[in-house]
N, C-alpha and C. Protein backbone atom coordinates (compact mmCIF):
# COMPACT_ATOMS: atom_id res chain seq x y z
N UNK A 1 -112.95 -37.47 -70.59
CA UNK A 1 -111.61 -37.09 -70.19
C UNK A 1 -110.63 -38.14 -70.72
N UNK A 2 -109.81 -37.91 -71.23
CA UNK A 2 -108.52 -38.68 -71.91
C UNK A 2 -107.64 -39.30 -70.38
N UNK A 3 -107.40 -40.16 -71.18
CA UNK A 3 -106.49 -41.18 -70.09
C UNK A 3 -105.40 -40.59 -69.41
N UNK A 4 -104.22 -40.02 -70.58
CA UNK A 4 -103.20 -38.75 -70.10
C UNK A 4 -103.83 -37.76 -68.64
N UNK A 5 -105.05 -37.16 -69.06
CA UNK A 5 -105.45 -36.39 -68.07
C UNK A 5 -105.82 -37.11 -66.80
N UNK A 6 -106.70 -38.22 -66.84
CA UNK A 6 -106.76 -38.80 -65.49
C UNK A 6 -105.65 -38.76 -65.00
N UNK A 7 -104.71 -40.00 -65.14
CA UNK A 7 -103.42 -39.90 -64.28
C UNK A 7 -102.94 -38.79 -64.20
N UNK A 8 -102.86 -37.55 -64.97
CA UNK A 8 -102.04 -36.27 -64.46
C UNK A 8 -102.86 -36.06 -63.21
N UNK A 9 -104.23 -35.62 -63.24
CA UNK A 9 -105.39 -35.72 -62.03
C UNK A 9 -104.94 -36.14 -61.19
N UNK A 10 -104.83 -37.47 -61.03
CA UNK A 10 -104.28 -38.61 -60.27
C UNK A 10 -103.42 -38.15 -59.80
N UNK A 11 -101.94 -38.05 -60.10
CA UNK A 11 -100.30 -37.93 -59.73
C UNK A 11 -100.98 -36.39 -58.91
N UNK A 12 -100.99 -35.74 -59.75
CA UNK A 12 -101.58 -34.45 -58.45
C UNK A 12 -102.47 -34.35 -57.55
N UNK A 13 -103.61 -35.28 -57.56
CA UNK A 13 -103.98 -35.48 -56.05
C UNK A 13 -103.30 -35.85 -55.15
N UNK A 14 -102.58 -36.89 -55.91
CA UNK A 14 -101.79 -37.82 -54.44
C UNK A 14 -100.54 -36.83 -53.97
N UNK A 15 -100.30 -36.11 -54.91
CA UNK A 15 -98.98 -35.12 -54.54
C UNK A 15 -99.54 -33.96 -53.49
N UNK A 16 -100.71 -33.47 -54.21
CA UNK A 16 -100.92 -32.30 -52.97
C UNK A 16 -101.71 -33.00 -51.96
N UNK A 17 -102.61 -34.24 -51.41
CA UNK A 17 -102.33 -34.51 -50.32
C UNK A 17 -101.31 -34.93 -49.49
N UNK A 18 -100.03 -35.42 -50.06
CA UNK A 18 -98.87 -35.57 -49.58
C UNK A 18 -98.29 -34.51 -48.63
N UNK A 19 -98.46 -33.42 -49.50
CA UNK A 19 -98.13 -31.74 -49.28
C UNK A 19 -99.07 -31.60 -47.66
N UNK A 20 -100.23 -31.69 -47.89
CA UNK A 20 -101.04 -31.15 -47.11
C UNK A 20 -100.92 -32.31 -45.41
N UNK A 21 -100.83 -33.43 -45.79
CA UNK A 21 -100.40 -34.30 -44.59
C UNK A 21 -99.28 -33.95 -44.10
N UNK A 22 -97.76 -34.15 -44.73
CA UNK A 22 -97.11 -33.70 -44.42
C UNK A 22 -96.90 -32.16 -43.44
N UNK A 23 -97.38 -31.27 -43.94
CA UNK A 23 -97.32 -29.81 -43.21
C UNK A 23 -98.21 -30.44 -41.88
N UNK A 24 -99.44 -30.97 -42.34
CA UNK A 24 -100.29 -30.88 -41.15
C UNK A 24 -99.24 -32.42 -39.79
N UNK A 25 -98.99 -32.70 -40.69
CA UNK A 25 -98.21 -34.27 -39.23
C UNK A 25 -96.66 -34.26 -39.30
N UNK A 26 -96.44 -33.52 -40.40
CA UNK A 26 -94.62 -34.01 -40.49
C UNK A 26 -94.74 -35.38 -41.71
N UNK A 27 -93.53 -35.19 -42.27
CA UNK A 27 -93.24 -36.11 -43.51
C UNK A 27 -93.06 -37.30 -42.63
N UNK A 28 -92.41 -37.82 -41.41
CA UNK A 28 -92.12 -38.97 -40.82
C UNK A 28 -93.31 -39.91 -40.88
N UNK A 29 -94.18 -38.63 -39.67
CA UNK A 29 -95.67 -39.52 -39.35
C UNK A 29 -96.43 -39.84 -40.46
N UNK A 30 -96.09 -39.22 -41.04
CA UNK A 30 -97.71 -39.73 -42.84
C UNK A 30 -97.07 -40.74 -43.55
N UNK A 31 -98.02 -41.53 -43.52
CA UNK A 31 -98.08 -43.00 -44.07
C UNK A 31 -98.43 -43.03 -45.61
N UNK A 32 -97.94 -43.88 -46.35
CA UNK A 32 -98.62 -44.45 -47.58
C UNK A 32 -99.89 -44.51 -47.93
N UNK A 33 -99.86 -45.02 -47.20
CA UNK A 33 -101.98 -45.40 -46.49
C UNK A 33 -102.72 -44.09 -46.39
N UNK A 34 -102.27 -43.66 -45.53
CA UNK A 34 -102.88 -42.05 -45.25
C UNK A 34 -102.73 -40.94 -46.55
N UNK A 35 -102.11 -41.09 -46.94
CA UNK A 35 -101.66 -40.20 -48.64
C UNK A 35 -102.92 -40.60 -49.59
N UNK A 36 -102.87 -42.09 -49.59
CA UNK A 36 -103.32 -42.71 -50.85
C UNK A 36 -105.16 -42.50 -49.89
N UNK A 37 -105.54 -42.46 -48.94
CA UNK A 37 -106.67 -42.15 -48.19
C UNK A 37 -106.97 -40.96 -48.41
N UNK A 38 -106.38 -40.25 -48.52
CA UNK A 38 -106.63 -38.66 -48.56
C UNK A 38 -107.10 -38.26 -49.56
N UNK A 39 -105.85 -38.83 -50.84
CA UNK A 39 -106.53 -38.28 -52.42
C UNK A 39 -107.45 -39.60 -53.04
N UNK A 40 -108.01 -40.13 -52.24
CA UNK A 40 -109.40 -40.80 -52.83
C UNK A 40 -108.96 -42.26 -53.57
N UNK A 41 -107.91 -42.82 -53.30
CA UNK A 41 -107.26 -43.65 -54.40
C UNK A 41 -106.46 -44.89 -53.68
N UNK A 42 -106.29 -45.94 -54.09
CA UNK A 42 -106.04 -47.23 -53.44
C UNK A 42 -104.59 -46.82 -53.26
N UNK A 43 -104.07 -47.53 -52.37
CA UNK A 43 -102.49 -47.65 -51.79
C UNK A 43 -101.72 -48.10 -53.20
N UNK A 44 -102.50 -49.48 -53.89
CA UNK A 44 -101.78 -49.81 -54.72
C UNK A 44 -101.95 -48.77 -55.81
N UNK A 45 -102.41 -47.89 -56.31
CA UNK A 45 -102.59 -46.87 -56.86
C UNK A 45 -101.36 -45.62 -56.76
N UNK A 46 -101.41 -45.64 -55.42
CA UNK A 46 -100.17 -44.65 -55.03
C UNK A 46 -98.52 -45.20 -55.34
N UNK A 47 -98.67 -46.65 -55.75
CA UNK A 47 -97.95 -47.40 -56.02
C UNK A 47 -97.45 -47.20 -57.52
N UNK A 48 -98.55 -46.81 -58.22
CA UNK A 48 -98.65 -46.86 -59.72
C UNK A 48 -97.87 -45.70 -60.29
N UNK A 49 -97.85 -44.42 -59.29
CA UNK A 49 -97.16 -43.35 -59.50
C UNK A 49 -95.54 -43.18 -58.81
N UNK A 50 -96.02 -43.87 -57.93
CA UNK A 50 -94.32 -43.52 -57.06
C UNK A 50 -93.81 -44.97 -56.56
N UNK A 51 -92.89 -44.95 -56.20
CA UNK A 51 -92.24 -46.26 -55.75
C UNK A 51 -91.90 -46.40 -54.21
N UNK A 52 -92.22 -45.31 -53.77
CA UNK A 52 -92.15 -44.86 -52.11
C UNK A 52 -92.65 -43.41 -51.82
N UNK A 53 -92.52 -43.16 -50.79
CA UNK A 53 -92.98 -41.86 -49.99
C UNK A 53 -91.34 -41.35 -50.36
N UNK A 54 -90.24 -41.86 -50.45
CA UNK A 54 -89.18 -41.20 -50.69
C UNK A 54 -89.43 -40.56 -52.02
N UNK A 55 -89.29 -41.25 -53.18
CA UNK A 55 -89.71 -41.03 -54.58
C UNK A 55 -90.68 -39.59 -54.79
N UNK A 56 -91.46 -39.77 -53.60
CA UNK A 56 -92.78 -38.68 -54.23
C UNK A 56 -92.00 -37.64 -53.00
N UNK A 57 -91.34 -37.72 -52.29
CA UNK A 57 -90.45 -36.64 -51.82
C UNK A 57 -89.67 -35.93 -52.96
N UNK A 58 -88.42 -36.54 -53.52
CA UNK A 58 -88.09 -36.30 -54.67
C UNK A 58 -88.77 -35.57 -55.93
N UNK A 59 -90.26 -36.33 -56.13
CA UNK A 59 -90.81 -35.47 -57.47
C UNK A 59 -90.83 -33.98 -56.89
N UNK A 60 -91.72 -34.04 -55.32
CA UNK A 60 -91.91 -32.76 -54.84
C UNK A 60 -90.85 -31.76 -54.75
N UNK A 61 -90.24 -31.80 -54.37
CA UNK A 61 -88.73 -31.48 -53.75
C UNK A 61 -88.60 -30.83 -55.22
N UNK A 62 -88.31 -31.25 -56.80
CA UNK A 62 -87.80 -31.39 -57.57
C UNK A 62 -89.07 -30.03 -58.15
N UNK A 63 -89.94 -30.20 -57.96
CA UNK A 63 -91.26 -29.35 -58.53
C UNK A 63 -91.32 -27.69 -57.81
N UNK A 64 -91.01 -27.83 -56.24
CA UNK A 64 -90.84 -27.07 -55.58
C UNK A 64 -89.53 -25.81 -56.05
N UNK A 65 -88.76 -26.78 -56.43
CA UNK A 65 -87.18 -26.06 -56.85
C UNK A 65 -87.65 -25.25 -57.96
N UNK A 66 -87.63 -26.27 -59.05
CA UNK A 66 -87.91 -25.40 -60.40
C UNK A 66 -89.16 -24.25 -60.01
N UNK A 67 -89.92 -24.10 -59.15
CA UNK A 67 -90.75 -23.17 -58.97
C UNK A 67 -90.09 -21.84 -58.78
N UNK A 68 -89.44 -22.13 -57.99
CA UNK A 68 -88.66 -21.20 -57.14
C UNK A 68 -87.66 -20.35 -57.94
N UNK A 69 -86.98 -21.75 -59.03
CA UNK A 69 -86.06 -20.72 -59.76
C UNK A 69 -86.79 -19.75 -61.10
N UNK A 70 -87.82 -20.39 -61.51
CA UNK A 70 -88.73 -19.88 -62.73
C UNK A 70 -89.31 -18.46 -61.85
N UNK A 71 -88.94 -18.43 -60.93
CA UNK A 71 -90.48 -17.37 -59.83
C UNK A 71 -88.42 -15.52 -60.00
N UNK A 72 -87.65 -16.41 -60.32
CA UNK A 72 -86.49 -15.56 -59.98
C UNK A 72 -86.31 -14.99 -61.34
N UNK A 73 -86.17 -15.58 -62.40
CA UNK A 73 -86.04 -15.17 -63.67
C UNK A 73 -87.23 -14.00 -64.19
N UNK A 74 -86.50 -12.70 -64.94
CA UNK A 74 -86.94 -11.99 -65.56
C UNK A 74 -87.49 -10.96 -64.39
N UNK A 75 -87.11 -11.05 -63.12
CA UNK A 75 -87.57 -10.13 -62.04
C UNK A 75 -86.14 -9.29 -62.13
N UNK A 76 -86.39 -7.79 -61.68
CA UNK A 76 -85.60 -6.43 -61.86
C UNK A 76 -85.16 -6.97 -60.45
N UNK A 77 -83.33 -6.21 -60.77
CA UNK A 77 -82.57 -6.18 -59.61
C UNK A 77 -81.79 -7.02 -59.96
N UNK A 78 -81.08 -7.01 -59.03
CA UNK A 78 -79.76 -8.06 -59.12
C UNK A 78 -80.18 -9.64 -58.65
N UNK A 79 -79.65 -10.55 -59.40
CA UNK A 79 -80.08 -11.87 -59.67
C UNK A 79 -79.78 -12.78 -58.42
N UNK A 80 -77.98 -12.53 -58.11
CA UNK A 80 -77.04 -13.44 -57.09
C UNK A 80 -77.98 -13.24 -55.87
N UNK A 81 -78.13 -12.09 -55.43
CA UNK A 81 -79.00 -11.90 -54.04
C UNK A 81 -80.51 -12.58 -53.69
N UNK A 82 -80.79 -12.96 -54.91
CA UNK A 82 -82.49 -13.47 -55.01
C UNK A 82 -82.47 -14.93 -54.79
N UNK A 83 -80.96 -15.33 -55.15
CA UNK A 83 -80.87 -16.95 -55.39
C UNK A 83 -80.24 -17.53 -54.19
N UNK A 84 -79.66 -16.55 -53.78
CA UNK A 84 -79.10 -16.80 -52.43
C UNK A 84 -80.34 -17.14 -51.12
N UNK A 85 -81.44 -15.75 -51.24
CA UNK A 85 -82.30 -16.00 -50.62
C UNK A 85 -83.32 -17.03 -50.93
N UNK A 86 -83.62 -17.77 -51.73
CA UNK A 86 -84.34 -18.84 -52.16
C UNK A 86 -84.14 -20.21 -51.80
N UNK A 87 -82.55 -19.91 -51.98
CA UNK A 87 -81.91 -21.60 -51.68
C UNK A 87 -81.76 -21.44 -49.91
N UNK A 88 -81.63 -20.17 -49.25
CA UNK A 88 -81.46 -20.62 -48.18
C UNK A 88 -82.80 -20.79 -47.50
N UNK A 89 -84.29 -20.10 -48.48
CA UNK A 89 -85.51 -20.45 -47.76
C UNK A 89 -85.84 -22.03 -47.90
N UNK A 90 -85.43 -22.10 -49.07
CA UNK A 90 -85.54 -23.69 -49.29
C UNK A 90 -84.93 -24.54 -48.26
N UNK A 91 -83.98 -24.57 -48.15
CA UNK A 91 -82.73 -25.24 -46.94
C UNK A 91 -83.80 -25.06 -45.82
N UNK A 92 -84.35 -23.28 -45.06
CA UNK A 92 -84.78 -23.59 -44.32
C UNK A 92 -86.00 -24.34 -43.90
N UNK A 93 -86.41 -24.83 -44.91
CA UNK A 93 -88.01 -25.62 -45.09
C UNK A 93 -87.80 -26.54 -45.42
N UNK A 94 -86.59 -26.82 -45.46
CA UNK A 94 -86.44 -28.70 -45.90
C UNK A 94 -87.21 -29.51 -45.02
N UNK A 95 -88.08 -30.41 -45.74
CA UNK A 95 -89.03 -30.97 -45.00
C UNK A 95 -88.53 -32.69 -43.74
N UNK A 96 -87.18 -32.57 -44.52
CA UNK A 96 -86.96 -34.02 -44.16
C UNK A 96 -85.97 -34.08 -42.83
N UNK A 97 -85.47 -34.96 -41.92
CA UNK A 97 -83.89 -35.00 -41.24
C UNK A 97 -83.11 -35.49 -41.81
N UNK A 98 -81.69 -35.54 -41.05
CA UNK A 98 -80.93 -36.18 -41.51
C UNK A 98 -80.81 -37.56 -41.63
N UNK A 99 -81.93 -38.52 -40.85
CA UNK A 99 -81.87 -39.80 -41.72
C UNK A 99 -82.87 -40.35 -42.51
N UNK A 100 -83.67 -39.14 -42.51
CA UNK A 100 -84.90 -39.49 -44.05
C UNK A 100 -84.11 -39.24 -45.21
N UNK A 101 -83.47 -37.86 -45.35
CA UNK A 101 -82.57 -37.71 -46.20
C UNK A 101 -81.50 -38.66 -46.40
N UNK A 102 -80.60 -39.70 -45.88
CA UNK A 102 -80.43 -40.16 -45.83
C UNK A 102 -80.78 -41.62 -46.61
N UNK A 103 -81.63 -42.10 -46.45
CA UNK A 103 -82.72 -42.70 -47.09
C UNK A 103 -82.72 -42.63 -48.45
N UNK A 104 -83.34 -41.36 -48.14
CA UNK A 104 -83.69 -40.66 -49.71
C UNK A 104 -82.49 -41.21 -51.07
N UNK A 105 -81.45 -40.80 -50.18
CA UNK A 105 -79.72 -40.21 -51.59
C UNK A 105 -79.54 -41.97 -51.45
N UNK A 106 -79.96 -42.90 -50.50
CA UNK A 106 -79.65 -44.17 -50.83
C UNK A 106 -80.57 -44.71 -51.83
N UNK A 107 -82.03 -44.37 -51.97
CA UNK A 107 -82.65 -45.06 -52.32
C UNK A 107 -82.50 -44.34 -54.10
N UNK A 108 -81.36 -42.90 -54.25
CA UNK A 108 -81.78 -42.35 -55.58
C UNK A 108 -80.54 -42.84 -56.18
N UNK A 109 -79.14 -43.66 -55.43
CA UNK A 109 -78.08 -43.91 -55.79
C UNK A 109 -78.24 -45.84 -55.96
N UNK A 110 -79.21 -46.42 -54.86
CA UNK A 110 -79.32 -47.19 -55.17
C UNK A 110 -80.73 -48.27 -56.18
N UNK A 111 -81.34 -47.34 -57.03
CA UNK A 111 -82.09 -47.59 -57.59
C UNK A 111 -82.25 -46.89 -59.34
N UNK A 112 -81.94 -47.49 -60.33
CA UNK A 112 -81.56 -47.29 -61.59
C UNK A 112 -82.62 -46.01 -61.95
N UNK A 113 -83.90 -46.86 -62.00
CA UNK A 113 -85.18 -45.61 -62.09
C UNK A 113 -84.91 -44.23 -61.78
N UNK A 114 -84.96 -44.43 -60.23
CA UNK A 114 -84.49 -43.55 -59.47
C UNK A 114 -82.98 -42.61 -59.97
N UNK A 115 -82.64 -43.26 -59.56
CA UNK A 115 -81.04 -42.65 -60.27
C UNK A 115 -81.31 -41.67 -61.81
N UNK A 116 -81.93 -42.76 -62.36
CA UNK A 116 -82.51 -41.65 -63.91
C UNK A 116 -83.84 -40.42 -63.51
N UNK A 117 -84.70 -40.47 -62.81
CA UNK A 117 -85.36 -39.72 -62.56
C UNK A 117 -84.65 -38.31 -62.06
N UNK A 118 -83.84 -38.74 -61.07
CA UNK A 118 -82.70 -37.85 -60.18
C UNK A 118 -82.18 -36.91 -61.57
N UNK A 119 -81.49 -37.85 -62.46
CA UNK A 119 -80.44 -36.93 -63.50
C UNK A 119 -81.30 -35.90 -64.07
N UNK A 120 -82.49 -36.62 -64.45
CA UNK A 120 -83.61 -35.62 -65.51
C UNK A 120 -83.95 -34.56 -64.56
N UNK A 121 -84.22 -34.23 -63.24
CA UNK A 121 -84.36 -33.05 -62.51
C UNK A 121 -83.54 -32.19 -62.65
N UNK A 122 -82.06 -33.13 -62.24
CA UNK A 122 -80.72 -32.09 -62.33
C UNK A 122 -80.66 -31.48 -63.41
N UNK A 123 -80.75 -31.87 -64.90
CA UNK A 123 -80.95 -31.40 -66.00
C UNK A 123 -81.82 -30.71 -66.34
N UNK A 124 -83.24 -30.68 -65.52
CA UNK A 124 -83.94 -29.82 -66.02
C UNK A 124 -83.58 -28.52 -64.68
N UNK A 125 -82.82 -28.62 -63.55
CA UNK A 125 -82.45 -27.31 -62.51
C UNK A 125 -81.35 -26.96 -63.83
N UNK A 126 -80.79 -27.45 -63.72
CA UNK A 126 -79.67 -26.88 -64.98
C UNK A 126 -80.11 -26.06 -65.79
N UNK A 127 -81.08 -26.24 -66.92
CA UNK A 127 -81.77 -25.80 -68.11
C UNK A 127 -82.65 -24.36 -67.36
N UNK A 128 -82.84 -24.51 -66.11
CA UNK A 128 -83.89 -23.53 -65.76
C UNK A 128 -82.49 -22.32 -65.04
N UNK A 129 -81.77 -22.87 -64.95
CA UNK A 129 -80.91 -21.24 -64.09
C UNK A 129 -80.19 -21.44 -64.97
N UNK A 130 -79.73 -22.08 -65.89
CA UNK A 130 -78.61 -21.28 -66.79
C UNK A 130 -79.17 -20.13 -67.33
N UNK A 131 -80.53 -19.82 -67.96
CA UNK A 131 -80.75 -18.24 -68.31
C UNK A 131 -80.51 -17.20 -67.30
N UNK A 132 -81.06 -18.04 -66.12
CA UNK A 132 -80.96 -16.70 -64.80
C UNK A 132 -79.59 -15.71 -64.85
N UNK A 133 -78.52 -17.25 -64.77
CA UNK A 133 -77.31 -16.69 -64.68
C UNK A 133 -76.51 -16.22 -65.86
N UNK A 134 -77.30 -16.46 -66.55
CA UNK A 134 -76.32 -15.58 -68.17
C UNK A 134 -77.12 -14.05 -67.87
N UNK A 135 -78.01 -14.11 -67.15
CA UNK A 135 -78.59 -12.75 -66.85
C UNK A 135 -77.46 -12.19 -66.07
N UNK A 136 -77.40 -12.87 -65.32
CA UNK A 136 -76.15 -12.29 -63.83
C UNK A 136 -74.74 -11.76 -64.39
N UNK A 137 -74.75 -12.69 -65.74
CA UNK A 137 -73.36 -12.98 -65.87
C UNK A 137 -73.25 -10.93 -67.05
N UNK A 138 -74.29 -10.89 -68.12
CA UNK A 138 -74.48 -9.81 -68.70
C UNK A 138 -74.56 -8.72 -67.73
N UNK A 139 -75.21 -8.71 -66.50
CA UNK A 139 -75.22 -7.63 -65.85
C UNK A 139 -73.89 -7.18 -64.66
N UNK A 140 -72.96 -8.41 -65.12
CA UNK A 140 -71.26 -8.61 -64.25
C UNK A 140 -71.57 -8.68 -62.78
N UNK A 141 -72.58 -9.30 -62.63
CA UNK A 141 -72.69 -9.81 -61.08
C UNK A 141 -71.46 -11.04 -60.85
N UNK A 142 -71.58 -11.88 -61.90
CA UNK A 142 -70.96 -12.83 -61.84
C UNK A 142 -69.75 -12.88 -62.86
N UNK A 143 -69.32 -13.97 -62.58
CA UNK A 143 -67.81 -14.02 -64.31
C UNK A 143 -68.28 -14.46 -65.37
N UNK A 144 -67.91 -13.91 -66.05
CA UNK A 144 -68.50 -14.62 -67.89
C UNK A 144 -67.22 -15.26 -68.66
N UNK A 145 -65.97 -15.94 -68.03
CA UNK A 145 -65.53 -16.27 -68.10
C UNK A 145 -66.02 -17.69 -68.44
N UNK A 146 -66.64 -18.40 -67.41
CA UNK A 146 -67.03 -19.36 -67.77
C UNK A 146 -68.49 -19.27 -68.09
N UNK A 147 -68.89 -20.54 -68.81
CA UNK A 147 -70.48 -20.60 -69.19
C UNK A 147 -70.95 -20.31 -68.37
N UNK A 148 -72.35 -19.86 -68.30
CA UNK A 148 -73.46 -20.06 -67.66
C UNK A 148 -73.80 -21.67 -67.04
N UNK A 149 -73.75 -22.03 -68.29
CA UNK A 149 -74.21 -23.83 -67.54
C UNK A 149 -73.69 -24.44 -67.07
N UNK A 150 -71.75 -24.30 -67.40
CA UNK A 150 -71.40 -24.44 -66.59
C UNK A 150 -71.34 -24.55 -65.03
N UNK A 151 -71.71 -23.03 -64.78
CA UNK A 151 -71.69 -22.60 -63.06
C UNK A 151 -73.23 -23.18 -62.98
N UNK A 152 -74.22 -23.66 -63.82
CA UNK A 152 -75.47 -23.92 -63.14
C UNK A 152 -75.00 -25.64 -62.67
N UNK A 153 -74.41 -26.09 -63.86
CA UNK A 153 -74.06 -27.51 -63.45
C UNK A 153 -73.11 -27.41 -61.95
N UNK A 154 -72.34 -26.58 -61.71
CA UNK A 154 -71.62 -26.58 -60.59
C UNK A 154 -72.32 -26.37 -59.39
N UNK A 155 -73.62 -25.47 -59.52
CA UNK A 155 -74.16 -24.82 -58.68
C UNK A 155 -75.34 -26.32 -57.78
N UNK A 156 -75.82 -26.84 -59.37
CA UNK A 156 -76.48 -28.35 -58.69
C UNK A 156 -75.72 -29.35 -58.02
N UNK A 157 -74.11 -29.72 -58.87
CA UNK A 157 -73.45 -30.64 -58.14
C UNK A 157 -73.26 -29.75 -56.73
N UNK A 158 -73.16 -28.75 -56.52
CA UNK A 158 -72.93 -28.09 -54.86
C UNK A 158 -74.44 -28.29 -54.16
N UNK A 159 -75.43 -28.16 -54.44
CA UNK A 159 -76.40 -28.34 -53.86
C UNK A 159 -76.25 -29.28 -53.14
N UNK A 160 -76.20 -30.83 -53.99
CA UNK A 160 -76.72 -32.10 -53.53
C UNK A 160 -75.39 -32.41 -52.94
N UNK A 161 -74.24 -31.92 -53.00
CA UNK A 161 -73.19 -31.99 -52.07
C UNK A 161 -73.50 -31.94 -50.72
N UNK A 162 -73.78 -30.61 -50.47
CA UNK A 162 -74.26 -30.27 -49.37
C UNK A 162 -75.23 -30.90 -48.62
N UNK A 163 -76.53 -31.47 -49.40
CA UNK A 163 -77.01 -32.17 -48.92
C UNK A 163 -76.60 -33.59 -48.54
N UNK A 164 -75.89 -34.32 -49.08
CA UNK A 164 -75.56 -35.67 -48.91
C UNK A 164 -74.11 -35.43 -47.83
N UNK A 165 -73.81 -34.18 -47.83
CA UNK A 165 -72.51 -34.22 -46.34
C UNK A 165 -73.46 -34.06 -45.20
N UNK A 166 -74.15 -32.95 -45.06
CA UNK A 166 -75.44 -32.93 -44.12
C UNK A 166 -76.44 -34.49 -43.22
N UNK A 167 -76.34 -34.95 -44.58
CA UNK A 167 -77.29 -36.17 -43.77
C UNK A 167 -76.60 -36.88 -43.40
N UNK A 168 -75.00 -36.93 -43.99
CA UNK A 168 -74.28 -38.19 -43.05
C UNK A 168 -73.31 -37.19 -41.87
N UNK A 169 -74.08 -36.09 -41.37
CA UNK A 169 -74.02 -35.22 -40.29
C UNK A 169 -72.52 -34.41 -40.33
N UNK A 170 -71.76 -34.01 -41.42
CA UNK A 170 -70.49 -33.35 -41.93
C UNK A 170 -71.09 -32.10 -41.48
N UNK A 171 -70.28 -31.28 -41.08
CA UNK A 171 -71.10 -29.72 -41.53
C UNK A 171 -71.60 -29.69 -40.18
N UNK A 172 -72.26 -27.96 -40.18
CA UNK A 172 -73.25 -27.60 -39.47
C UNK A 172 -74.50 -28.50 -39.29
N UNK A 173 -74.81 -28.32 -38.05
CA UNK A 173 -75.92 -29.17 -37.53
C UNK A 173 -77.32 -28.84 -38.31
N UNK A 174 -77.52 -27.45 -39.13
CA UNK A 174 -78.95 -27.21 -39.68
C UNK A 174 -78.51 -26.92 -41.23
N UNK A 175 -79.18 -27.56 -41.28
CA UNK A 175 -78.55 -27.68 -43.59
C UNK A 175 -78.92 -26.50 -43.71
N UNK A 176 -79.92 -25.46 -43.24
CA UNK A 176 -79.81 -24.05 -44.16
C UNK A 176 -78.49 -22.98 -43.49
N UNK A 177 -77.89 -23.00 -42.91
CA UNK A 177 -76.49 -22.39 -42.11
C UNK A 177 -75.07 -23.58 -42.83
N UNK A 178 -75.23 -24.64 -43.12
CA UNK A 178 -74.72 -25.31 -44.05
C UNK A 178 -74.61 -24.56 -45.59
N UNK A 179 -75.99 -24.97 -45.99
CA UNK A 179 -76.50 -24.26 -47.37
C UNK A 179 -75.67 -22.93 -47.89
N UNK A 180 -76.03 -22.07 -46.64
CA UNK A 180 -75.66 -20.67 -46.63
C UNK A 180 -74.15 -20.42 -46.79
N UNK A 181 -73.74 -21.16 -46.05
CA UNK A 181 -71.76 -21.04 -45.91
C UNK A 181 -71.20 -21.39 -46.96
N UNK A 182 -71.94 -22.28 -46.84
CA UNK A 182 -71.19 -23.33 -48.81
C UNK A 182 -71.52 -22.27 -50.30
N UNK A 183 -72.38 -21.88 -50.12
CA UNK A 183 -72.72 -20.93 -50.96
C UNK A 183 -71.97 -20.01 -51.25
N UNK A 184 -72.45 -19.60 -50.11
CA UNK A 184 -71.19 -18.12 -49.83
C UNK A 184 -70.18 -18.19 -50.38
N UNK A 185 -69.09 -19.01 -50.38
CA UNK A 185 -67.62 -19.89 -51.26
C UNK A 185 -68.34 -19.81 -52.27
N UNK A 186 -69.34 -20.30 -52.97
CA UNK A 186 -69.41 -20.75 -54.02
C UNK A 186 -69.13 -19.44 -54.58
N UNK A 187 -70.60 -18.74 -54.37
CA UNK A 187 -70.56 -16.89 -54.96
C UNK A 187 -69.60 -16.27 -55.11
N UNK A 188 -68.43 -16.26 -54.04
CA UNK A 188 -67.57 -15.70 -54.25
C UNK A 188 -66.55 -16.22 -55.03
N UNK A 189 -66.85 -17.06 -55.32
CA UNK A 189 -65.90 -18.06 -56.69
C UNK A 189 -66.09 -17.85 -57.94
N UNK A 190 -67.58 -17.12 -58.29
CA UNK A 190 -68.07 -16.76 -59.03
C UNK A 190 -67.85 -15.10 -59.20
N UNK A 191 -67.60 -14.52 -58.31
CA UNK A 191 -67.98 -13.32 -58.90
C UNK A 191 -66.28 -12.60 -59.71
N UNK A 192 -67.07 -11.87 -60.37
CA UNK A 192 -66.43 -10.90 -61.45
C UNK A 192 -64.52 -10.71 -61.19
């Protein structure tokens, strides 16, 4: 087995026991220790891939999304209604509170890595719904006035908006009724 492949091995063990602790205890209670115990591999190991339990929140978080939007593209029907329901299932499964999250937007604003890891997600949510929505935009769900990537770049800076008013407790008390409202404005800012 090639070296490339171990560590991919690697980074995905430790990710889907992350997954699997988490659901089973909550993201709070699961430890470093307990992650890096689970997928067979030293703490300092879990070290080698992530820089915290925040960080490997982030990759997840970031893996989860693009799933979600790749799972929307090229499916029949109207586009706006699919994305609406996705982001607000997402919102409602957000795994974290408001001061893990918290945490989180400090540790991705105050850490360069981080901070660059952050952009390359946004860029790659970007790259993955701008087709969706040039779909939306051809079928006049939406305005074709402006780009597509545009409104995808708008659509991410609104995301993490929302999220970073949320954790410093702005807004509705449950980020997916947050999520949902803000949206709602958004869509209708968008449409035709």
């Amino acid at each position: 087995m090639k070296r490339e492949e171990k560590k991919a091995q690697t980074r995905q063990r430790i990710a889907e026991s992350a997954v699997e602790l988490f659901e089973l205890q909550g993201y709070e209670a699961t430890t470093v220790q307990q992650i890096a115990d689970r997928a067979e591999v030293a703490k300092g190991t879990f070290f080698n891939y992530y820089n915290s339990k925040e960080d490997l929140m982030l990759d997840l978080q970031s893996k989860m999304i693009m799933k979600e939007i790749e799972s929307i593209a090229g499916k029949p029907g109207p586009v706006i209604p699919r994305l609406q329901v996705m982001l607000h299932e997402f919102a409602r499964n957000y795994p974290m509170n408001r001061p893990v999250t918290r945490a989180v937007l400090q540790s991705v604003y105050g850490s360069e890595k981080l901070r660059d890891f952050h952009c390359e997600c946004c860029e790659e949510f970007i790259a993955a719904l701008t087709p969706t929505l040039e779909i939306a935009q051809q079928k006049g769900e939406i305005r074709s006035d402006i780009p597509a990537k545009t409104i995808s770049q708008l659509a991410v800076q609104t995301y993490f908006g929302v999220l970073m008013s949320w954790a410093i407790e702005q807004g509705e008390p449950e980020l997916a009724d947050q999520m949902a409202l803000t949206f709602e404005v958004f869509i209708r800012g968008m449409a035709p």
